[in-house]
N, C-alpha and C. Protein backbone atom coordinates (compact mmCIF):
# COMPACT_ATOMS: atom_id res chain seq x y z
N UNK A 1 0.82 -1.21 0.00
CA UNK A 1 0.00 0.00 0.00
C UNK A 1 0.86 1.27 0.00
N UNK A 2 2.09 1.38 0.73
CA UNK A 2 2.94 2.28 0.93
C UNK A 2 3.99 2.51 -0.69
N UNK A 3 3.90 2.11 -0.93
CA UNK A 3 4.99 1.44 -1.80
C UNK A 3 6.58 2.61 -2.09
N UNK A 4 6.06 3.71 -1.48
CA UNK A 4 6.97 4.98 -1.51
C UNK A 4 7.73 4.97 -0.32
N UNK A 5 7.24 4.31 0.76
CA UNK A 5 7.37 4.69 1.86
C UNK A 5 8.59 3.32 2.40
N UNK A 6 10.01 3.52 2.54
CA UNK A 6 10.43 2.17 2.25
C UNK A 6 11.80 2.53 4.02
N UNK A 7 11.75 1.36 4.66
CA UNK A 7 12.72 1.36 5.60
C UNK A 7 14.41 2.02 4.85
N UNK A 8 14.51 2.97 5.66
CA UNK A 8 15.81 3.80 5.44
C UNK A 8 15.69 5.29 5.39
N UNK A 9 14.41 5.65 5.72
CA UNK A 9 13.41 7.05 4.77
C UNK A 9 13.58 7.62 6.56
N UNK A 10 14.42 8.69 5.97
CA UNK A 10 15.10 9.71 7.07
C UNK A 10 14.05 10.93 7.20
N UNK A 11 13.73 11.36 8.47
CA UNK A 11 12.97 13.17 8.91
C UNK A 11 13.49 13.69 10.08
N UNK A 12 13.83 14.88 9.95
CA UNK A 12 14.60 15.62 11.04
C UNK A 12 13.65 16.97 11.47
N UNK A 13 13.24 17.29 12.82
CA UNK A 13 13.04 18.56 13.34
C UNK A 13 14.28 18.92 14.24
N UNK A 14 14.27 19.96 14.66
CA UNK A 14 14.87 20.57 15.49
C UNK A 14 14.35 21.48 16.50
N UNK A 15 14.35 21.66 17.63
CA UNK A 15 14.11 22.99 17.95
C UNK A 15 15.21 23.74 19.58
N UNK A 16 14.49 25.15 19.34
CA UNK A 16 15.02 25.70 20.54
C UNK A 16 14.26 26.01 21.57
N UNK A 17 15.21 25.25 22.64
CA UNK A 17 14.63 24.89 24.04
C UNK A 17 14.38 26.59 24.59
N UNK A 18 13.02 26.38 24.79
CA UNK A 18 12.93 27.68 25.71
C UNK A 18 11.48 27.51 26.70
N UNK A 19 11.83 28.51 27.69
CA UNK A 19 11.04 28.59 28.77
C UNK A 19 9.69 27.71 28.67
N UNK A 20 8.77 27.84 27.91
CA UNK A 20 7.67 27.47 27.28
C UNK A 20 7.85 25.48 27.16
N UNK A 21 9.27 25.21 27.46
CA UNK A 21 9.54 23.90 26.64
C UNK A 21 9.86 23.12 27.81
N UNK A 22 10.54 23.44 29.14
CA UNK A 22 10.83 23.18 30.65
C UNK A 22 9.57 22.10 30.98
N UNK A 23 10.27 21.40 31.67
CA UNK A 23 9.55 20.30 32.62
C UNK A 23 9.03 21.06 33.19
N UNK A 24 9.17 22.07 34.10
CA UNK A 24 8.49 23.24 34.95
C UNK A 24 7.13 23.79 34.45
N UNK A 25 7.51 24.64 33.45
CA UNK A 25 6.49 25.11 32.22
C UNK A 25 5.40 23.60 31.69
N UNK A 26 5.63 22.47 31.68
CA UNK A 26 4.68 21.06 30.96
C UNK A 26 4.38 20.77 32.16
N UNK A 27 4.49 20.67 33.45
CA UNK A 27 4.42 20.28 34.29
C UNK A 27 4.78 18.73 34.52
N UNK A 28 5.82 18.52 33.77
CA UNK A 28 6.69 17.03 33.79
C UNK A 28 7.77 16.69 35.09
N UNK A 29 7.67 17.96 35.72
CA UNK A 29 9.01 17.57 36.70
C UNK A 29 8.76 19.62 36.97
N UNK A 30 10.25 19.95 38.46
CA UNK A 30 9.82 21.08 38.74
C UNK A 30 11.16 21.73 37.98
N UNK A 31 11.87 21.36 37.35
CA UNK A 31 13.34 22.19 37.10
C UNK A 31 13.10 22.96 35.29
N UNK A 32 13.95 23.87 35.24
CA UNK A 32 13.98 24.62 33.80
C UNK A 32 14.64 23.98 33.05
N UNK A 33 14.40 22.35 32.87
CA UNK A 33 15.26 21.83 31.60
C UNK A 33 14.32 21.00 30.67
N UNK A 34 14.91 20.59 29.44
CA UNK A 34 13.49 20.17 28.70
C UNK A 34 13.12 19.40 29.00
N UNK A 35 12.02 19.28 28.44
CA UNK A 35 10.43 18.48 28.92
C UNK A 35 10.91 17.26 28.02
N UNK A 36 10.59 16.28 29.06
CA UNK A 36 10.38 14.99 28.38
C UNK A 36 8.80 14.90 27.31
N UNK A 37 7.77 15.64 27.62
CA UNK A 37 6.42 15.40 26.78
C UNK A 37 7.08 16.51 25.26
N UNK A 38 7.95 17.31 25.30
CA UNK A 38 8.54 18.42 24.54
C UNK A 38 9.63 17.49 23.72
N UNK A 39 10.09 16.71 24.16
CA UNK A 39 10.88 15.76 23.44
C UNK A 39 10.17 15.26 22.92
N UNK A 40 9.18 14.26 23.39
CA UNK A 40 8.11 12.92 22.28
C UNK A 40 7.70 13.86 21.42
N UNK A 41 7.27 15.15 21.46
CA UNK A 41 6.55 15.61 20.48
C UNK A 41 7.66 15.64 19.42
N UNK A 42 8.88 16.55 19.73
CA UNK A 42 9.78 16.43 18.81
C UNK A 42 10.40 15.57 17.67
N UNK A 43 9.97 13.97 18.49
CA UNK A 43 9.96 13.29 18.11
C UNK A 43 9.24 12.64 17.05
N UNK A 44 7.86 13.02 17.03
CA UNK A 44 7.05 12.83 16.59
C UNK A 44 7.26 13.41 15.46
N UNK A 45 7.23 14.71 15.83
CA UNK A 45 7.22 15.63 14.46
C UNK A 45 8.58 14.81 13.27
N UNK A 46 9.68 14.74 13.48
CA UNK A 46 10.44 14.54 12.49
C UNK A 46 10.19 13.01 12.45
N UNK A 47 9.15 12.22 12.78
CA UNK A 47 8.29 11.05 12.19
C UNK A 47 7.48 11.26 10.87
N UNK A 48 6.82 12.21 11.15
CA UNK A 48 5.56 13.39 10.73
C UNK A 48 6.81 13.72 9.16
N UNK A 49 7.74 14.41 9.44
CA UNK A 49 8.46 14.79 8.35
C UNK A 49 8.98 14.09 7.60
N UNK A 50 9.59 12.82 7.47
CA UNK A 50 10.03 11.75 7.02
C UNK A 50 8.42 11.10 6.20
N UNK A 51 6.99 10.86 6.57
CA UNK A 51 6.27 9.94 6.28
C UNK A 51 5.53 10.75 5.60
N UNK A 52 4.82 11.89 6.22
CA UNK A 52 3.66 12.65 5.72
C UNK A 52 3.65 13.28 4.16
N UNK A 53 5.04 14.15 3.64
CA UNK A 53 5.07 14.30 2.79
C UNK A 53 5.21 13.25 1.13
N UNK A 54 5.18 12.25 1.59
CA UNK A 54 5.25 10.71 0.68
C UNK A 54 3.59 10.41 0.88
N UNK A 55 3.03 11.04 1.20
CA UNK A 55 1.28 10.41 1.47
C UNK A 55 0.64 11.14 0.16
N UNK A 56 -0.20 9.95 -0.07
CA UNK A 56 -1.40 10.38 -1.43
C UNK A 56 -1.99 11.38 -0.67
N UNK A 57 -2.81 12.44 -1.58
CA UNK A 57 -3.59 13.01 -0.47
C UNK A 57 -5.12 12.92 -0.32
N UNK A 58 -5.33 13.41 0.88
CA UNK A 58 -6.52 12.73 1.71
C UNK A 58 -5.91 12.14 2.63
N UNK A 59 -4.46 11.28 2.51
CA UNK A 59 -4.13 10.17 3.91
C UNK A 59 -3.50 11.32 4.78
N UNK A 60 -3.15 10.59 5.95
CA UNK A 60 -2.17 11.71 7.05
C UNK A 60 -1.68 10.12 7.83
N UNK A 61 -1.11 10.48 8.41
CA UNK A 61 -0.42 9.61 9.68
C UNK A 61 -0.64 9.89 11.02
N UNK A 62 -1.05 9.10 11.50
CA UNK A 62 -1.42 9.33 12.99
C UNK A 62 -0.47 8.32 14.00
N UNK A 63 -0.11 8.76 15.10
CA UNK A 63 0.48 8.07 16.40
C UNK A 63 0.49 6.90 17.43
N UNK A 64 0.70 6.08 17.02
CA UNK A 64 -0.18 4.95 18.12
C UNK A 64 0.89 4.55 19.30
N UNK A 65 2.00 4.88 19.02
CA UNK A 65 3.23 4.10 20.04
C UNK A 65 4.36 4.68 20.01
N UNK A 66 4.62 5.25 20.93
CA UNK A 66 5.88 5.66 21.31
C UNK A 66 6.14 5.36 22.53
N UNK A 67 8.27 4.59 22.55
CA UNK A 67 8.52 4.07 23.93
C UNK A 67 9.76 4.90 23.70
N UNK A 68 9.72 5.80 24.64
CA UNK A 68 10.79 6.61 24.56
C UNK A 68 11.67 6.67 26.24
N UNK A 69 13.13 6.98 25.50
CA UNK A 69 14.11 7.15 26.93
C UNK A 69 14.63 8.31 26.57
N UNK A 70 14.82 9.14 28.01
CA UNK A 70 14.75 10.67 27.99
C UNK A 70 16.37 10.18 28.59
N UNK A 71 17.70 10.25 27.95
CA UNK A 71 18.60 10.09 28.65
C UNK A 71 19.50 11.19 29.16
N UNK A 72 19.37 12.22 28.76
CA UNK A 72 20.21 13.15 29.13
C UNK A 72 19.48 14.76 29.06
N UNK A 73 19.84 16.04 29.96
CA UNK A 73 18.93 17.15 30.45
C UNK A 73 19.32 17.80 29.46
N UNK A 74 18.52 18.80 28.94
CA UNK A 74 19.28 19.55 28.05
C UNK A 74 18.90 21.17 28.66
N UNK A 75 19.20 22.05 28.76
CA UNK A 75 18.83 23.65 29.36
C UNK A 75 18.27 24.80 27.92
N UNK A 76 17.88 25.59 28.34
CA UNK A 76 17.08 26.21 27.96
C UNK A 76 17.87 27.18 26.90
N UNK A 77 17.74 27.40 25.84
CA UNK A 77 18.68 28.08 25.13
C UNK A 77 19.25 26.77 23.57
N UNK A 78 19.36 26.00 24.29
CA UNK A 78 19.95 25.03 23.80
C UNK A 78 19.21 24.70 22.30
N UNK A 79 19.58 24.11 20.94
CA UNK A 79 18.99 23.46 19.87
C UNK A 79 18.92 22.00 19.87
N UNK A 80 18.03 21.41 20.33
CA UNK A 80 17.63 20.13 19.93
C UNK A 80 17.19 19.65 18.65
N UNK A 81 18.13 18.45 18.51
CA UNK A 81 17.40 17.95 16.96
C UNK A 81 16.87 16.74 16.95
N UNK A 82 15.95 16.27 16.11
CA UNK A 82 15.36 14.65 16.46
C UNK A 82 15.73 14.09 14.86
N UNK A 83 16.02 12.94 14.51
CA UNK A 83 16.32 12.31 13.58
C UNK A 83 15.40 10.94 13.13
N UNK A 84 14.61 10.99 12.30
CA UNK A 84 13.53 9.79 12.31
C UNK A 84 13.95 8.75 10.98
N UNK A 85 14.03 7.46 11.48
CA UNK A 85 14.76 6.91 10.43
C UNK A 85 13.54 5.64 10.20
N UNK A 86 12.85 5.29 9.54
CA UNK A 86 11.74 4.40 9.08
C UNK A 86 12.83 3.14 9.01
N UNK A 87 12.12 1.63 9.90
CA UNK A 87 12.99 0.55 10.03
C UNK A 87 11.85 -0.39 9.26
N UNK A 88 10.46 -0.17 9.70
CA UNK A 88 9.75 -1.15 8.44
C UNK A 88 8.60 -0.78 8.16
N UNK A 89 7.79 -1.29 7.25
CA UNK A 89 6.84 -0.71 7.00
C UNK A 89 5.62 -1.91 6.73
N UNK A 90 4.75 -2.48 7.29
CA UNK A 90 3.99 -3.14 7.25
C UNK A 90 2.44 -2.46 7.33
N UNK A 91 2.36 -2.75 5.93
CA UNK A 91 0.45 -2.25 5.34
C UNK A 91 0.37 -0.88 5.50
N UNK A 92 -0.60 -0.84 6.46
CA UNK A 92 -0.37 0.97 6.90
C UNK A 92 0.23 1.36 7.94
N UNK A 93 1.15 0.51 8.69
CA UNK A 93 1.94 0.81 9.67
C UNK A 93 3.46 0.94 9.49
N UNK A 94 4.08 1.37 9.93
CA UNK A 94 5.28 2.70 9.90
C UNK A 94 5.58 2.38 11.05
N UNK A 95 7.24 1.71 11.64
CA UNK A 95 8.01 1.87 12.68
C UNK A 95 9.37 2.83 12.53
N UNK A 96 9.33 3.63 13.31
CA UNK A 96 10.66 4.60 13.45
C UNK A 96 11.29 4.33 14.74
N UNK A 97 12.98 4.29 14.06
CA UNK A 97 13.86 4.38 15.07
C UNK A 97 14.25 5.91 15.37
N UNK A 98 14.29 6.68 16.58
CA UNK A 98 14.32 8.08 16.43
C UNK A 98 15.61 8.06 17.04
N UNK A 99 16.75 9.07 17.34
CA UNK A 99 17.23 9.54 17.97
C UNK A 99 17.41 11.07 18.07
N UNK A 100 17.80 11.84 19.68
CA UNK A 100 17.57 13.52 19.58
C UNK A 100 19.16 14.04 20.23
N UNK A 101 19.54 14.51 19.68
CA UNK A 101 21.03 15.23 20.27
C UNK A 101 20.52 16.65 21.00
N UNK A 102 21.03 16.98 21.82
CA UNK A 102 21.32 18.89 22.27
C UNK A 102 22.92 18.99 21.18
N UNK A 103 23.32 20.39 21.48
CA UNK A 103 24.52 20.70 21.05
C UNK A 103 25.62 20.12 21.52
N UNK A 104 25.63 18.75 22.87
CA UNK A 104 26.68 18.25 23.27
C UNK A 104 26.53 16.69 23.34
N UNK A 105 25.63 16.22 23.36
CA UNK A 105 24.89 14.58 23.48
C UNK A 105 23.92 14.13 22.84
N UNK A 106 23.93 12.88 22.72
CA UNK A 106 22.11 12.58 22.66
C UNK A 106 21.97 12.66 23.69
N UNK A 107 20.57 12.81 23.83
CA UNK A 107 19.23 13.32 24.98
C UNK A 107 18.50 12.49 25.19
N UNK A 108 17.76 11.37 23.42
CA UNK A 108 16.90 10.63 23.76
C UNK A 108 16.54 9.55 22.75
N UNK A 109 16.16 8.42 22.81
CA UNK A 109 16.07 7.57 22.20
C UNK A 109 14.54 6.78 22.43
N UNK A 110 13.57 6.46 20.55
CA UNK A 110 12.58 5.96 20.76
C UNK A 110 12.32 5.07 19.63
N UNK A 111 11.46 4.33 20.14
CA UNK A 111 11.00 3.34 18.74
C UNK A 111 9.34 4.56 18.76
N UNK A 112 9.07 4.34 17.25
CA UNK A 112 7.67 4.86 17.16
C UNK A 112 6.89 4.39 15.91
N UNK A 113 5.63 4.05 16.39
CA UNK A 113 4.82 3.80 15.05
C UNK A 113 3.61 4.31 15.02
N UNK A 114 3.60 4.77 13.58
CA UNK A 114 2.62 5.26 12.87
C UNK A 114 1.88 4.55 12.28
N UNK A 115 0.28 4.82 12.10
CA UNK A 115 -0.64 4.56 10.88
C UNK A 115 -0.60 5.00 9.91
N UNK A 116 -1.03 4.70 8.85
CA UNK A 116 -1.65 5.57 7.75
C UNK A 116 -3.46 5.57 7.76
N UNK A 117 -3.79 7.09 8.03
CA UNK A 117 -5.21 6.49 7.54
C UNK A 117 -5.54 7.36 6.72
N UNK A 118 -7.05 7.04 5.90
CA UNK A 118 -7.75 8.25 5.79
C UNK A 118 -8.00 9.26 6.43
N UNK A 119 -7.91 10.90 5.96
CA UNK A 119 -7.89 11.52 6.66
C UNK A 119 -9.65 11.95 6.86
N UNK A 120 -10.29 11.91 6.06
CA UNK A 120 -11.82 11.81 6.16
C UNK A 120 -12.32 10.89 6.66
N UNK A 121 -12.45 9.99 6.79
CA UNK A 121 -12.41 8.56 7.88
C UNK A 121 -12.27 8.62 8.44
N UNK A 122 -11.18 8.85 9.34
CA UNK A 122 -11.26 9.36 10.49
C UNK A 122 -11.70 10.33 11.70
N UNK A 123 -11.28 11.12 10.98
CA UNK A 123 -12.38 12.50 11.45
C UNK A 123 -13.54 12.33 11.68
N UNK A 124 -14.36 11.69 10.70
CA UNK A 124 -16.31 11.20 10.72
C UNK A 124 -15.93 10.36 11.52
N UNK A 125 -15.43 9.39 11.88
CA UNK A 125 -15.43 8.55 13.32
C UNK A 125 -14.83 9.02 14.82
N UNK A 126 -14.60 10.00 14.26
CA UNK A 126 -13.98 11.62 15.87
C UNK A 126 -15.26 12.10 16.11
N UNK A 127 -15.67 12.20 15.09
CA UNK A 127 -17.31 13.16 14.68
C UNK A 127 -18.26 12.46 15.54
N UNK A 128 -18.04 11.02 15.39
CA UNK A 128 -19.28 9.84 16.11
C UNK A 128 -19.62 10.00 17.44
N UNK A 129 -18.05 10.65 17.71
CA UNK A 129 -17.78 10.25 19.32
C UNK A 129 -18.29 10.93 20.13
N UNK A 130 -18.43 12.09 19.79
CA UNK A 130 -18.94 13.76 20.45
C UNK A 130 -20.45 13.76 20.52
N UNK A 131 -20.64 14.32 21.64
CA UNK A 131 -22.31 13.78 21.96
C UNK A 131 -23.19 14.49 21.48
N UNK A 132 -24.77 14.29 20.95
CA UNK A 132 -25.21 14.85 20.05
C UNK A 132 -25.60 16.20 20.35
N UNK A 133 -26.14 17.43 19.65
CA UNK A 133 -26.53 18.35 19.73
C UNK A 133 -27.95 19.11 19.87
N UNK A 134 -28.31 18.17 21.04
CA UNK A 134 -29.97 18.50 20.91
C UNK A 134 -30.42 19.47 21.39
């Protein structure tokens, strides 16, 4: 179904850690260094960048699993980058090996997998869920 979409298929975000991005600020922990929920997203996203732009359109990719290790703090100021590397691809599912550096280490390491779905399909079954409007 993918047939574009093939293990080796690299996506990178980056960003800069700031106030807004703190375990403190997510309420993940009380100190000013980044957020472990600020990482998965990061993560996510350069998943998102690697898969999404290879999609027919109408599809999108959505999130089902991420096991992530937050190994090292990074401070505020700092550029984080995440690196998403596609290891297989079965039907409409998508596994990524991620890894995220600061300017001196990696930080963090995850496996993650994606769907492919319809993006109208889905939505009308988001739509189902919400209680009616009487």
């Amino acid at each position: 179904m993918l047939e574009t979409i093939q293990p080796g298929l690299i996506g990178e975000r980056q960003v800069q850690v700031t106030p807004a991005l703190t375990a403190r600020s997510l309420g993940s922990g009380s100190l000013d260094v980044y957020a472990t929920p600020a990482l998965a997203a990061l993560m996510e996203a350069a998943a998102v960048a690697a898969l999404d732009p290879l999609l027919p359109a109408g599809q999108t990719s959505v999130g089902t699993a991420l096991e992530l290790r937050h190994v090292a703090a990074t401070p505020t100021g700092m550029v984080v980058r995440a690196r998403a590397e596609v290891t297989s691809v079965d039907e409409r599912r998508v596994t990524f090996r991620i890894q995220a550096w600061d300017e001196h280490e990696l930080i963090g390491e995850a496996m993650h997998t994606r769907v492919v779905v319809e993006a109208a399909r889905f939505l009308a079954r988001l739509e189902a869920k919400q209680p009616s409007q009487s």
